[in-house]
PDB file of N, CA and C in Angstrom:
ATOM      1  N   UNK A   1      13.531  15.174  21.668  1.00  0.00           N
ATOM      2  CA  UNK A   1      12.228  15.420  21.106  1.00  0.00           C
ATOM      3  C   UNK A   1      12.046  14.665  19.789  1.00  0.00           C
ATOM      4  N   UNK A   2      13.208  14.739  18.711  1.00  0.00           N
ATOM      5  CA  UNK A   2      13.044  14.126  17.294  1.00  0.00           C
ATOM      6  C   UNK A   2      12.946  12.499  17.984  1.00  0.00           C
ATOM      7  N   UNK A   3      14.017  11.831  18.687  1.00  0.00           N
ATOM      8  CA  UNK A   3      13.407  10.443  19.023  1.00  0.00           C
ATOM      9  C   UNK A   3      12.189  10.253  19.396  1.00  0.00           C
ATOM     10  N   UNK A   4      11.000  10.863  20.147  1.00  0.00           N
ATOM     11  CA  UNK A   4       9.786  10.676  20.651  1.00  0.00           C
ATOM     12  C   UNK A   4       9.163  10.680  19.444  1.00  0.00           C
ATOM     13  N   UNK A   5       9.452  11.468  18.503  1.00  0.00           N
ATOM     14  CA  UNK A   5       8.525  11.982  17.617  1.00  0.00           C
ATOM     15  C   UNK A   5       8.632  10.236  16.848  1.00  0.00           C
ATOM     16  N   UNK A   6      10.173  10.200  16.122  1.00  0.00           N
ATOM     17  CA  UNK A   6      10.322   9.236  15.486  1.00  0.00           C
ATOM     18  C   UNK A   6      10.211   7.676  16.083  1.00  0.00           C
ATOM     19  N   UNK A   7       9.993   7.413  17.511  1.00  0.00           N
ATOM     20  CA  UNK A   7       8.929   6.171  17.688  1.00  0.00           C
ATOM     21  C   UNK A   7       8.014   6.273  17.932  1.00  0.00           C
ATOM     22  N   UNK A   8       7.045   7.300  17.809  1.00  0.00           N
ATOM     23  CA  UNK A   8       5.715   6.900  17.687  1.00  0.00           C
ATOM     24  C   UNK A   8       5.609   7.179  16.212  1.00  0.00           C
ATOM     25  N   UNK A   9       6.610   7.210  15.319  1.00  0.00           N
ATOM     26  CA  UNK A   9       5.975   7.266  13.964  1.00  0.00           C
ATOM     27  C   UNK A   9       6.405   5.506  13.701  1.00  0.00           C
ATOM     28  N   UNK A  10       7.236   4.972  14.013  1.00  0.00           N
ATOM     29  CA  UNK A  10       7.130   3.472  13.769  1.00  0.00           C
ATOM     30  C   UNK A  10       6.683   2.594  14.657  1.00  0.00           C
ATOM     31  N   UNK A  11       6.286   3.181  15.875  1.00  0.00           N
ATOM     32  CA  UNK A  11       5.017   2.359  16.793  1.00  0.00           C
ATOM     33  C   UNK A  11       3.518   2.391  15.603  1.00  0.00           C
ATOM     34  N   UNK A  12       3.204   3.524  15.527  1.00  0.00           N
ATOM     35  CA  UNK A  12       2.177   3.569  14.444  1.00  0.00           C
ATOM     36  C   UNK A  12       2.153   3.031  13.094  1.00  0.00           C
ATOM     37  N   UNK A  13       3.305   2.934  12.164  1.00  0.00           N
ATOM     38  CA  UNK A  13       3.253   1.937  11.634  1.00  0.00           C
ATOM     39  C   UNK A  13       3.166   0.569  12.017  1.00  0.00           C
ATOM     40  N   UNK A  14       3.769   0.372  12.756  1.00  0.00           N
ATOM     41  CA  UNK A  14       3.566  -0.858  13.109  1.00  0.00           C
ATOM     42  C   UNK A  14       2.296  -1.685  13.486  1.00  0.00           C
ATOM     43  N   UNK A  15       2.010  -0.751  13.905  1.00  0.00           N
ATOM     44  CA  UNK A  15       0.742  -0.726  14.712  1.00  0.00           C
ATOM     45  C   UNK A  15      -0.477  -1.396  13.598  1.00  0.00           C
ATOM     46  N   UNK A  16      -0.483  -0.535  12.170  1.00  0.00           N
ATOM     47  CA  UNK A  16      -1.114  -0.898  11.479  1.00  0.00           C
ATOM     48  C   UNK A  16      -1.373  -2.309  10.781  1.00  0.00           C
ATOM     49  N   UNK A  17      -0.077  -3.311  11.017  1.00  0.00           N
ATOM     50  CA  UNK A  17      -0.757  -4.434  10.645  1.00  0.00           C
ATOM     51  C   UNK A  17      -1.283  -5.070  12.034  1.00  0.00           C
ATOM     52  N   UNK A  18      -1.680  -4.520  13.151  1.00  0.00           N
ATOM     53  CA  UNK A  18      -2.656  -5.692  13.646  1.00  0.00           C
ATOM     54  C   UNK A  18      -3.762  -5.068  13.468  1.00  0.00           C
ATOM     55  N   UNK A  19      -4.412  -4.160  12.320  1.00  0.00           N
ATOM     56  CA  UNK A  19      -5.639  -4.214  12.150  1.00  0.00           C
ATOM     57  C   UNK A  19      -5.915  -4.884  10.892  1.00  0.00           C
ATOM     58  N   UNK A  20      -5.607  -5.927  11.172  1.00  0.00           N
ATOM     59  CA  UNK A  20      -6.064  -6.853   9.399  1.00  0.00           C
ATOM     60  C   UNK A  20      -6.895  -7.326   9.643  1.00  0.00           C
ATOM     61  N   UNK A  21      -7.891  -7.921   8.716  1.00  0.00           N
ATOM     62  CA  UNK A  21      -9.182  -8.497   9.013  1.00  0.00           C
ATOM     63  C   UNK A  21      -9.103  -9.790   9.902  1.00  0.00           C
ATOM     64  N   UNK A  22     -10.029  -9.963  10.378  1.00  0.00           N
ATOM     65  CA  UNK A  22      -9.755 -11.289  11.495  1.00  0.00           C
ATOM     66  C   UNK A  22     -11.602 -11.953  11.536  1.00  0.00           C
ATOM     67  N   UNK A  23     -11.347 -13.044  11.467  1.00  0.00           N
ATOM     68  CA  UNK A  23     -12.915 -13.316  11.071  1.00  0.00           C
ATOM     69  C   UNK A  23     -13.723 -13.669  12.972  1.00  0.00           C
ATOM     70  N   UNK A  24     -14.462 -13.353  13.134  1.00  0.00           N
ATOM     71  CA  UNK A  24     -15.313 -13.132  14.222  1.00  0.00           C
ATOM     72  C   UNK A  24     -16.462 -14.278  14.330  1.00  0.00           C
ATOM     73  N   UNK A  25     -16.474 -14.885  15.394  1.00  0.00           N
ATOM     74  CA  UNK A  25     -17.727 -16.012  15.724  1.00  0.00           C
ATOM     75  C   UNK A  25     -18.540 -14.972  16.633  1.00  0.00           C
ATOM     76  N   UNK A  26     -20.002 -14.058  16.035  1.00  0.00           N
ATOM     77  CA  UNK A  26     -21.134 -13.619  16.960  1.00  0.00           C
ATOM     78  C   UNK A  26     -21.764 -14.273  17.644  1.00  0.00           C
ATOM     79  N   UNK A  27     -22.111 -15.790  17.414  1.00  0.00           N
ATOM     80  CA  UNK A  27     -23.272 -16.293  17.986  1.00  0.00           C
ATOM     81  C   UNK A  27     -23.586 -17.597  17.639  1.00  0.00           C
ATOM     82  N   UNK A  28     -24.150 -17.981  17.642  1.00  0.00           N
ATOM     83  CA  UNK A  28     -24.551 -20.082  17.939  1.00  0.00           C
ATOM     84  C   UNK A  28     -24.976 -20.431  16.911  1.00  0.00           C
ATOM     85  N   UNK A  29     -25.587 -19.464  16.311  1.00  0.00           N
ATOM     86  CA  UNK A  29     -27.138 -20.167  15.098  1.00  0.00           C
ATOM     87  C   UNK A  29     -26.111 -20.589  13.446  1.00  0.00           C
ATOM     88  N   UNK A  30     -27.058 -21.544  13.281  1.00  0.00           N
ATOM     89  CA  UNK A  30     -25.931 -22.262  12.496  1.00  0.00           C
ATOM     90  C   UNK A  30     -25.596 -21.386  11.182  1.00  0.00           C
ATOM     91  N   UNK A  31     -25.953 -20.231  10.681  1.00  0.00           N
ATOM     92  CA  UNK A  31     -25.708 -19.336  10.005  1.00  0.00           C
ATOM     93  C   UNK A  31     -24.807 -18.061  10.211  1.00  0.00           C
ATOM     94  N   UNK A  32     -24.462 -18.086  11.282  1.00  0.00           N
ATOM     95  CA  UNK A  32     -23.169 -17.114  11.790  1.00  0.00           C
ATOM     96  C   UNK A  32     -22.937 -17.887  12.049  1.00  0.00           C
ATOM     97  N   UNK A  33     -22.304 -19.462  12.368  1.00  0.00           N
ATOM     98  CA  UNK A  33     -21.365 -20.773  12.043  1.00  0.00           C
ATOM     99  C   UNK A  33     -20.483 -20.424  10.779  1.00  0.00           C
ATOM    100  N   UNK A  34     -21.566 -20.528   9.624  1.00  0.00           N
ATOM    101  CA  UNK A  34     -21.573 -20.599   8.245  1.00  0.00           C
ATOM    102  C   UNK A  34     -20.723 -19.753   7.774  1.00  0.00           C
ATOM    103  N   UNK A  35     -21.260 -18.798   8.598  1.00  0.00           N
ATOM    104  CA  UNK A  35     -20.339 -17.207   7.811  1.00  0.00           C
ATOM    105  C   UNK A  35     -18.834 -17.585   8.463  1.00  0.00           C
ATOM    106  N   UNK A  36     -18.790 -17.567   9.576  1.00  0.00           N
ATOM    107  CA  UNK A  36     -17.603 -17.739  10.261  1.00  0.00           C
ATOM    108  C   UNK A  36     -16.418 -18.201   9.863  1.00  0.00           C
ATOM    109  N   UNK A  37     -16.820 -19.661   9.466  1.00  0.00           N
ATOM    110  CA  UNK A  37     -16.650 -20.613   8.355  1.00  0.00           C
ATOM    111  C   UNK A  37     -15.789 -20.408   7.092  1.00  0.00           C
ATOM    112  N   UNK A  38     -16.630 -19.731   6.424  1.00  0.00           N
ATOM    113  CA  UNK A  38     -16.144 -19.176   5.220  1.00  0.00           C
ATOM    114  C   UNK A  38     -15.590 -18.429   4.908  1.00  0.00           C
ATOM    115  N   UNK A  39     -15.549 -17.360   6.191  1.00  0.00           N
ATOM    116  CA  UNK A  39     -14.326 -16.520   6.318  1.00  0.00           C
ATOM    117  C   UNK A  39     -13.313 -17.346   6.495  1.00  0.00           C
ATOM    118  N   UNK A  40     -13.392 -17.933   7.998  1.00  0.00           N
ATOM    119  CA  UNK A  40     -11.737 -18.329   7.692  1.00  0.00           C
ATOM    120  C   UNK A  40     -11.513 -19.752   6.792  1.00  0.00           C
ATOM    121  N   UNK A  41     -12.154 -19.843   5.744  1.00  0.00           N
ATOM    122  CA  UNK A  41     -11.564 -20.891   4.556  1.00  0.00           C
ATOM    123  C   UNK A  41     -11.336 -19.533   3.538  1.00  0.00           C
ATOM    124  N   UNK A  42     -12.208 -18.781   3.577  1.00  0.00           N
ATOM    125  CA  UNK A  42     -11.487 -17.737   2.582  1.00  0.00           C
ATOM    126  C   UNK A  42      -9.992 -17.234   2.845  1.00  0.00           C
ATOM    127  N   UNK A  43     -10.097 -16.749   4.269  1.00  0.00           N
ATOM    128  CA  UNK A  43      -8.438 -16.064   4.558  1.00  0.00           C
ATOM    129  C   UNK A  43      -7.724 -17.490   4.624  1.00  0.00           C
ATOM    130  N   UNK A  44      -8.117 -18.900   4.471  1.00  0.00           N
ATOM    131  CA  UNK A  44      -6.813 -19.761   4.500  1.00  0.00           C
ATOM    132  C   UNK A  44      -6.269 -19.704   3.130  1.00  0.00           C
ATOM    133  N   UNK A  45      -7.104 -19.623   1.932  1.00  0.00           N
ATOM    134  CA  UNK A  45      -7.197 -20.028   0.940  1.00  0.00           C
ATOM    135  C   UNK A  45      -6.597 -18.902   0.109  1.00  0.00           C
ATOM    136  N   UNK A  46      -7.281 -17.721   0.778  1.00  0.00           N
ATOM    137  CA  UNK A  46      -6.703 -16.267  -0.309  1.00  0.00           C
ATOM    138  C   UNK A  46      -8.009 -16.136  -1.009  1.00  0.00           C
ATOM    139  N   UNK A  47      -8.680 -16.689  -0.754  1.00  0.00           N
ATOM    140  CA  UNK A  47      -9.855 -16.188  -2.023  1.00  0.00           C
ATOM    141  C   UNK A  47     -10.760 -15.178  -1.450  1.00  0.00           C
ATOM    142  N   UNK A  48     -10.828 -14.527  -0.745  1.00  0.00           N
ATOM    143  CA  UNK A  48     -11.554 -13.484  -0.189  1.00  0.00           C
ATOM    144  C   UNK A  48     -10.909 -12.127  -0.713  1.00  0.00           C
ATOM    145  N   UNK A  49      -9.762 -11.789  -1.382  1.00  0.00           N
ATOM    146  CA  UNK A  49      -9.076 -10.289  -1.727  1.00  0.00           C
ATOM    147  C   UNK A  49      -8.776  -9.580  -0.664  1.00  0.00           C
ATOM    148  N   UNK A  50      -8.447 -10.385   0.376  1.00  0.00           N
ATOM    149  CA  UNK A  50      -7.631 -10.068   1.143  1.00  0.00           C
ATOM    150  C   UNK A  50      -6.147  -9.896   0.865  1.00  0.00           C
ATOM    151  N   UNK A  51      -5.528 -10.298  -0.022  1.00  0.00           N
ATOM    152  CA  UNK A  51      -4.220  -9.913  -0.616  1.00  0.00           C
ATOM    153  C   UNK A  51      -4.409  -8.618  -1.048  1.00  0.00           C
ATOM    154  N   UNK A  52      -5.167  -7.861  -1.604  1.00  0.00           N
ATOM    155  CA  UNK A  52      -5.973  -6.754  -2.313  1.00  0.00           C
ATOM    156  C   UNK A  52      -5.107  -5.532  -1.203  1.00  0.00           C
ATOM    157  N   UNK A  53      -6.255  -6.048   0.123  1.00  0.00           N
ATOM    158  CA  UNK A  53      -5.887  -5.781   1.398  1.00  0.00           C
ATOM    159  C   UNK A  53      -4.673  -5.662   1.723  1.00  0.00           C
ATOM    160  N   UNK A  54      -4.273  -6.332   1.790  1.00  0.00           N
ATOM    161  CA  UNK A  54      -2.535  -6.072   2.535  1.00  0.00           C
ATOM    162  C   UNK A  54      -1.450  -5.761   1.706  1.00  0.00           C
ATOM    163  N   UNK A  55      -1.935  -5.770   0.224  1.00  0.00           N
ATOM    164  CA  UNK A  55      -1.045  -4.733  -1.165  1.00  0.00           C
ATOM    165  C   UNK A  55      -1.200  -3.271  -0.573  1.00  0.00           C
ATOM    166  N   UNK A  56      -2.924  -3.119  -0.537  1.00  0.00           N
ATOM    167  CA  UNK A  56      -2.979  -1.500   0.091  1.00  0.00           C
ATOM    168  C   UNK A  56      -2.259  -0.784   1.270  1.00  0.00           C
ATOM    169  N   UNK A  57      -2.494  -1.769   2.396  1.00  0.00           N
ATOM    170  CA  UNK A  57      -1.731  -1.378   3.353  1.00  0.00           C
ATOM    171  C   UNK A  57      -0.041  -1.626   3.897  1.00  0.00           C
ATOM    172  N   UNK A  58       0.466  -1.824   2.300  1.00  0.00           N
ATOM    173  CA  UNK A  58       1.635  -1.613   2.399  1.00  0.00           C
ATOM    174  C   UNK A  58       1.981  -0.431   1.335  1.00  0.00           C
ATOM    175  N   UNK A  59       1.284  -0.400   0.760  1.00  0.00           N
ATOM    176  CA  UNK A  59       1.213   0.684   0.137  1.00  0.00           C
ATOM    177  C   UNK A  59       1.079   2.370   0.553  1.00  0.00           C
ATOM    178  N   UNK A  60       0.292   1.700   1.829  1.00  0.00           N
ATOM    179  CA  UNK A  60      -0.360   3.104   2.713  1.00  0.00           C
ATOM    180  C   UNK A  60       1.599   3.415   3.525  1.00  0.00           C
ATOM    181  N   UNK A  61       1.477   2.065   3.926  1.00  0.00           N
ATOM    182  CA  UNK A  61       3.152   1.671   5.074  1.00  0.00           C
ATOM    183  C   UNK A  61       3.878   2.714   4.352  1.00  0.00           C
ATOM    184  N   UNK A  62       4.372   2.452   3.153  1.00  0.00           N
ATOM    185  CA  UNK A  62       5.449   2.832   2.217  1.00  0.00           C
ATOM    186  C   UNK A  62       5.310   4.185   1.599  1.00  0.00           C
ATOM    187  N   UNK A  63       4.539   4.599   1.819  1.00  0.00           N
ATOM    188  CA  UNK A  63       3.701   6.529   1.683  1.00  0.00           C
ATOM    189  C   UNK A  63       4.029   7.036   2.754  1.00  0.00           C
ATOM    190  N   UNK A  64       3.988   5.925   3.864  1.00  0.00           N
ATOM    191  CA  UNK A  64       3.942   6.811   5.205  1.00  0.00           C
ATOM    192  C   UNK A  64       5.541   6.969   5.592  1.00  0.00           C
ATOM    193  N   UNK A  65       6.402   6.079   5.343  1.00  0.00           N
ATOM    194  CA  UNK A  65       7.725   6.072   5.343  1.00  0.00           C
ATOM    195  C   UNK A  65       8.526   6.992   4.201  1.00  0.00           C
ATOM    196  N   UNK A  66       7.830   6.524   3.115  1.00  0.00           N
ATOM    197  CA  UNK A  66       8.701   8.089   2.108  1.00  0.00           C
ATOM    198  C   UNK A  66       8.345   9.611   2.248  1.00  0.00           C
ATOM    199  N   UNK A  67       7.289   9.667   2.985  1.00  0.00           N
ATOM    200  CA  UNK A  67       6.994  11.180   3.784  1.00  0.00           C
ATOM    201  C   UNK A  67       8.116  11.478   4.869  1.00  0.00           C
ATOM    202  N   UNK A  68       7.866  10.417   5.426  1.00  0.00           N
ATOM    203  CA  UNK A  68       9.248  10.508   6.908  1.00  0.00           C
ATOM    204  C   UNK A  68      10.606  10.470   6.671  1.00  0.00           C
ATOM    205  N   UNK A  69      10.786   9.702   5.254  1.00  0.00           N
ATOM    206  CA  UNK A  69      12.284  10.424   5.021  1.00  0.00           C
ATOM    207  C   UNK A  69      12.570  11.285   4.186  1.00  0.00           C
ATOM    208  N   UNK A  70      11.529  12.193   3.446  1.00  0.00           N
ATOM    209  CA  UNK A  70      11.693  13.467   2.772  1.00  0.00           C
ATOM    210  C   UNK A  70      11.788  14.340   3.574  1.00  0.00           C
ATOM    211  N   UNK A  71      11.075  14.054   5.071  1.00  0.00           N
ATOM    212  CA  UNK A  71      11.392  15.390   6.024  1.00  0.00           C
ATOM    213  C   UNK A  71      12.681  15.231   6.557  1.00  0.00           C
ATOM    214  N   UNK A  72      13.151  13.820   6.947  1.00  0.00           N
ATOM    215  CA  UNK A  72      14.358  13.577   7.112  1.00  0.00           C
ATOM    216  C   UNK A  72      15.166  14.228   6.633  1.00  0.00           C
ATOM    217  N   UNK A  73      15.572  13.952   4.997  1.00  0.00           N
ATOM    218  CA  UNK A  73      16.301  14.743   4.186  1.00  0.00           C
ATOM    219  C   UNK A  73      16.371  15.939   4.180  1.00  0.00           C
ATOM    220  N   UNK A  74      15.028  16.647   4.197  1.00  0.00           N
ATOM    221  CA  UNK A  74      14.835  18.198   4.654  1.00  0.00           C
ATOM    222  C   UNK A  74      15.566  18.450   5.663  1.00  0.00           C
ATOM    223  N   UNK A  75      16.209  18.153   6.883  1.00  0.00           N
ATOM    224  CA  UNK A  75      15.990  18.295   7.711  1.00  0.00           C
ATOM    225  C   UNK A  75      17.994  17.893   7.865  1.00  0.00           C
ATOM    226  N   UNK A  76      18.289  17.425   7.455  1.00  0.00           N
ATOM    227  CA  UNK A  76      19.607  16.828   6.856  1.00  0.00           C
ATOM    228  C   UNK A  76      20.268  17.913   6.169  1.00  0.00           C
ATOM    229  N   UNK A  77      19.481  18.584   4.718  1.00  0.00           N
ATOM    230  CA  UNK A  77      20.134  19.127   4.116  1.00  0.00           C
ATOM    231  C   UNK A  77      20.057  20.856   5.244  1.00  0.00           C
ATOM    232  N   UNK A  78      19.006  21.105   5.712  1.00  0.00           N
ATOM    233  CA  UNK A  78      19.039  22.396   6.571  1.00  0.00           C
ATOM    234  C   UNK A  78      20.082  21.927   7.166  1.00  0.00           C
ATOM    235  N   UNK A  79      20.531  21.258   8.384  1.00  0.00           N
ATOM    236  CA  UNK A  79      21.927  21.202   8.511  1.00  0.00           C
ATOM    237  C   UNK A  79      23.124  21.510   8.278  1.00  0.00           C
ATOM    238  N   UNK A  80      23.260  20.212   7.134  1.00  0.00           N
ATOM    239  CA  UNK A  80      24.470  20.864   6.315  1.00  0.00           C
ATOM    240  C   UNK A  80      23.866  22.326   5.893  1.00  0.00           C
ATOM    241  N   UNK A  81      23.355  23.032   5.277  1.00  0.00           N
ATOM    242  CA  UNK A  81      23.167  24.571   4.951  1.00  0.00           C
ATOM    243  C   UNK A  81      23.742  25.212   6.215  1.00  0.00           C
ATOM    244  N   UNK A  82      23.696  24.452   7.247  1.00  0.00           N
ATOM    245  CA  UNK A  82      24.023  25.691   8.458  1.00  0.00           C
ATOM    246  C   UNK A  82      25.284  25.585   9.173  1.00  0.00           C
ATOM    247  N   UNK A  83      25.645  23.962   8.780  1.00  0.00           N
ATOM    248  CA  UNK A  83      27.295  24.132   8.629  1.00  0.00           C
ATOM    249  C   UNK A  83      28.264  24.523   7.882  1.00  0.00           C
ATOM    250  N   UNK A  84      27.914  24.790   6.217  1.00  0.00           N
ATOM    251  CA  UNK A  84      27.900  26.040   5.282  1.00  0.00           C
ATOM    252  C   UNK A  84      28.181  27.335   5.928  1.00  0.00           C
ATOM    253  N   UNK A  85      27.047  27.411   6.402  1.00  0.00           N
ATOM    254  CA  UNK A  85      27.044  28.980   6.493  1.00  0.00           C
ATOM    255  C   UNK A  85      27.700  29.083   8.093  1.00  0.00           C
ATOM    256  N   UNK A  86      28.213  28.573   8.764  1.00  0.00           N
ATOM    257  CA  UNK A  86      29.405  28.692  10.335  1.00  0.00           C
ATOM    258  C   UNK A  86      30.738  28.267   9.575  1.00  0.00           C
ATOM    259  N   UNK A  87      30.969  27.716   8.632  1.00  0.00           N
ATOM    260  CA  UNK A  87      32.250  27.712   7.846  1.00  0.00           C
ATOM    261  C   UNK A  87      32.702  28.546   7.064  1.00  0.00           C
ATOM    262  N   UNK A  88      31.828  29.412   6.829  1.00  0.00           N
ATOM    263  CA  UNK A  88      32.629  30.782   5.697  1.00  0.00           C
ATOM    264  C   UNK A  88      32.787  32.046   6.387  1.00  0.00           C
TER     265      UNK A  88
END
């Protein structure tokens, strides 16, 4: 049960970087060209704060992983407590 639990907690991380921004062509007219465009010279370039972006969502990553090993630890030290207490 703890393995099921613990890969879908790093399928789901994982998971989270393929939602990074990705720039999108809607349509023909030479102004969604334009935009298109400038998105991806922005994400080649970095000048869009897209770094901004992917500081946060490692930030979010690294929240979500020090939650998962505080329960870990929790979960570690109940243990040992209960091999403690079958040893005395």
């Amino acid at each position: 049960m703890t393995r099921i639990i613990l890969i879908s907690i790093f399928l789901n991380l994982f998971s989270q970087i393929a939602w990074a921004h990705k720039c999108v062509l809607n349509g023909n007219t030479a102004a969604e060209i334009t935009a298109y465009n400038y998105c991806k010279n922005d994400l080649a370039t970095g000048a869009a704060g897209h770094k901004d972006q992917k500081l946060q969502e490692q930030v979010v990553a690294l929240e979500r992983e020090n939650e998962f090993l505080e329960r870990r630890l929790l979960m570690l030290r109940e243990r040992l407590l209960n091999l403690l207490r079958l040893t005395d």
